[in-house]
C-alpha atoms as a PDB file:
ATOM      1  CA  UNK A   1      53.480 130.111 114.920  1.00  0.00           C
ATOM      2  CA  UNK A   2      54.598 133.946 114.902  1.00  0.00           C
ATOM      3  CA  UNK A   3      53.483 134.199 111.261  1.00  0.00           C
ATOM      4  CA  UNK A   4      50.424 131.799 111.197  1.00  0.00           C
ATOM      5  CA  UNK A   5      46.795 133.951 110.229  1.00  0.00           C
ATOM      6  CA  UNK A   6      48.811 136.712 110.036  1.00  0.00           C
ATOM      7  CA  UNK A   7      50.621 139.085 107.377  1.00  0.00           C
ATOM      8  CA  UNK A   8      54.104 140.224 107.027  1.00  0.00           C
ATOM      9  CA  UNK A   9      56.334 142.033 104.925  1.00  0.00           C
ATOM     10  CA  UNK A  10      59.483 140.948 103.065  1.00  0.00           C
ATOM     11  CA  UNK A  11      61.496 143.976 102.467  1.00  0.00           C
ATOM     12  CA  UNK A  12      65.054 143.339 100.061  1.00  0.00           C
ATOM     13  CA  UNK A  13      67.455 146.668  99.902  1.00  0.00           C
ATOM     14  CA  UNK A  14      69.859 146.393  97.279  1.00  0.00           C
ATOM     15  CA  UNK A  15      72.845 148.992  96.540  1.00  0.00           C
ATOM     16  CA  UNK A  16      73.861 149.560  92.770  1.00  0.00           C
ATOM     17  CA  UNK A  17      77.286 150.854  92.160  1.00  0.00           C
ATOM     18  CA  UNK A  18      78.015 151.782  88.785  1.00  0.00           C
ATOM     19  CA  UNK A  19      81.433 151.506  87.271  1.00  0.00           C
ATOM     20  CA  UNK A  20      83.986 154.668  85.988  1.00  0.00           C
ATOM     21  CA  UNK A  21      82.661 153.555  82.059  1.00  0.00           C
ATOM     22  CA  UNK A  22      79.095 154.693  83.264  1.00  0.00           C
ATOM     23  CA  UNK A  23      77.675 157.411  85.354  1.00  0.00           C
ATOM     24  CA  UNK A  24      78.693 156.845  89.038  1.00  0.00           C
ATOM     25  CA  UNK A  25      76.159 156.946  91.266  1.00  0.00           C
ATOM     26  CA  UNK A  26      75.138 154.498  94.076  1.00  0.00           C
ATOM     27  CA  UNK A  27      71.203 153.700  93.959  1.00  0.00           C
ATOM     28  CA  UNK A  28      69.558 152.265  97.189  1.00  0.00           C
ATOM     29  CA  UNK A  29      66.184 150.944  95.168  1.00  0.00           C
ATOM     30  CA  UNK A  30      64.351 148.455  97.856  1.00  0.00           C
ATOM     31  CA  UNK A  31      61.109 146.747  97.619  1.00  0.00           C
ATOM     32  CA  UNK A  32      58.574 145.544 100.584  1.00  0.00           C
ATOM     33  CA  UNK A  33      56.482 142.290  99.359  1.00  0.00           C
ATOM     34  CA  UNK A  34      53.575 142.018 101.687  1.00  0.00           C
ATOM     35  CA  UNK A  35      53.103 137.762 102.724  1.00  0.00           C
ATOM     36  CA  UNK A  36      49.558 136.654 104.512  1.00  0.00           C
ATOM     37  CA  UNK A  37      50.122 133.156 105.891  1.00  0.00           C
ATOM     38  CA  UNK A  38      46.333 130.786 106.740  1.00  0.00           C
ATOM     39  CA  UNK A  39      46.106 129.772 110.195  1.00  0.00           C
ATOM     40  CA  UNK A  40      48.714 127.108 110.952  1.00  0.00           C
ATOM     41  CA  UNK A  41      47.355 124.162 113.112  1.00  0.00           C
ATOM     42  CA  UNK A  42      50.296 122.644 115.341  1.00  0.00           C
ATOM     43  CA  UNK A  43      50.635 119.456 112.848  1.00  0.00           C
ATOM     44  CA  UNK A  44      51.182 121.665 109.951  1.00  0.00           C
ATOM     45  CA  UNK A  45      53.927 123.128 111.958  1.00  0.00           C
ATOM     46  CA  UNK A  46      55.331 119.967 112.961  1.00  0.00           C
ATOM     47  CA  UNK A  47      55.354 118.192 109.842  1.00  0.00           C
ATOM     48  CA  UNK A  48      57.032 121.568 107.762  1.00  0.00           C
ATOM     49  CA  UNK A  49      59.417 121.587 110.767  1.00  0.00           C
ATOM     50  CA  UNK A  50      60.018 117.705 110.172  1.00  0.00           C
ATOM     51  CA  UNK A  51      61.690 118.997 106.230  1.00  0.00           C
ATOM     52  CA  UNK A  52      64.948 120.282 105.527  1.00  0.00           C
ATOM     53  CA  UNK A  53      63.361 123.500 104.440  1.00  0.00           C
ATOM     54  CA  UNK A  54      62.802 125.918 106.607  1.00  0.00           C
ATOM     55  CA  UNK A  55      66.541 125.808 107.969  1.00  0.00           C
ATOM     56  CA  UNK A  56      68.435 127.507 105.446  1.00  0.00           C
ATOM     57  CA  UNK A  57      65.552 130.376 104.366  1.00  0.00           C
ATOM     58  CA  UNK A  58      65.030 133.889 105.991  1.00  0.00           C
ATOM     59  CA  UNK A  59      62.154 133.688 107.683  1.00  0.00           C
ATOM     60  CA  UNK A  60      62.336 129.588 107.480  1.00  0.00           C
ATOM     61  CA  UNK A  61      59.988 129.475 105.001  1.00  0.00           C
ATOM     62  CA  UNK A  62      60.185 129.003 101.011  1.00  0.00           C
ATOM     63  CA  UNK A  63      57.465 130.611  98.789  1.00  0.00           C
ATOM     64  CA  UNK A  64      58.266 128.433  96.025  1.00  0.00           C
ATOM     65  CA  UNK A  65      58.890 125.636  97.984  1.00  0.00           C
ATOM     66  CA  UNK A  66      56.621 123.214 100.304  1.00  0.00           C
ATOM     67  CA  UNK A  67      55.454 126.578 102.592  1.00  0.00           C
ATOM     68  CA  UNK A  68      53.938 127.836  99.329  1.00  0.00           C
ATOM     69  CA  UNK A  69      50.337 126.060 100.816  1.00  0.00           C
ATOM     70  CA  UNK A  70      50.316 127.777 103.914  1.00  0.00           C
ATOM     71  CA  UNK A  71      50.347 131.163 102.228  1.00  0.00           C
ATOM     72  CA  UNK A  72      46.888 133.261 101.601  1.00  0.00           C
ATOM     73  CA  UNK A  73      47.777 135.539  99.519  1.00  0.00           C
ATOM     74  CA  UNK A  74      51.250 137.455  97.930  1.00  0.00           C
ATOM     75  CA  UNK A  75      50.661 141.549  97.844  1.00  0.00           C
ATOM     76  CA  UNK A  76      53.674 142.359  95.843  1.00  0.00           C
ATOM     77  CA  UNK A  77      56.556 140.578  93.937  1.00  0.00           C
ATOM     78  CA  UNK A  78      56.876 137.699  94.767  1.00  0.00           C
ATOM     79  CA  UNK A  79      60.729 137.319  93.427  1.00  0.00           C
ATOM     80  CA  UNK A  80      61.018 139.518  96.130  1.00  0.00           C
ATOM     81  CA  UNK A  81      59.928 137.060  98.412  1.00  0.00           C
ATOM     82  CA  UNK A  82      61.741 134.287  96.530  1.00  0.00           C
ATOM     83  CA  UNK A  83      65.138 136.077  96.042  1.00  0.00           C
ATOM     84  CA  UNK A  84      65.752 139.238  94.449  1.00  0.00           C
ATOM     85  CA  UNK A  85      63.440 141.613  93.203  1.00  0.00           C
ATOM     86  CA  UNK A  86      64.932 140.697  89.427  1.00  0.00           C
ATOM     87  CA  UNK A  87      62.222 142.942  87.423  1.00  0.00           C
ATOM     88  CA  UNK A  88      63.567 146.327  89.541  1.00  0.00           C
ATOM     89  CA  UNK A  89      67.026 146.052  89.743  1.00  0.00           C
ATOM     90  CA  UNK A  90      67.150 145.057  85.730  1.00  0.00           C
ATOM     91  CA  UNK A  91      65.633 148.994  84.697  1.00  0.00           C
ATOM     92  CA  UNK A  92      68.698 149.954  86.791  1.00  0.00           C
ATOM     93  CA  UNK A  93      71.246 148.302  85.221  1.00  0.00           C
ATOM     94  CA  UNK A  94      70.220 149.480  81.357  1.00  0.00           C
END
């Protein structure tokens, strides 16, 4: 109910240590995804709630799973949201 008709961010920090063949530095790159869920009625609750789902998940929700048609709209990357933001953490490691 906290995030129904509202929006949120997802925010994943990640830490980069470089080995001794390479320069050695330790980046800190993070990335905020922002999430705007529709207004949840009280069956749609129940009936996610009734799923494995949202047990295992930060936030106990899925974007690419069965929560993905409660969700308005994605302001960001949403591998971010998913896992890790893959697409900043690769420029990193070239």
């Amino acid at each position: 109910k906290t995030l129904s008709g509202r929006e949120h961010s997802v925010i994943t920090g990640v830490a980069i240590i470089k080995n001794e063949a390479g320069v050695c530095s330790v980046l800190k790159p993070s990335e905020e995804t922002l999430v705007k869920f529709k207004n949840l009625t009280d069956e749609d609750i129940d009936d996610y709630t009734n799923t494995a789902e949202p047990y295992d998940k930060a936030g106990s929700y899925a974007l690419q799973g069965e929560a993905r048609r409660f969700v308005e709209y994605v302001n960001g990357d949403s591998e971010n949201v998913i896992g890790l933001p893959a697409g900043k953490i690769l420029k990193y490691l070239d």
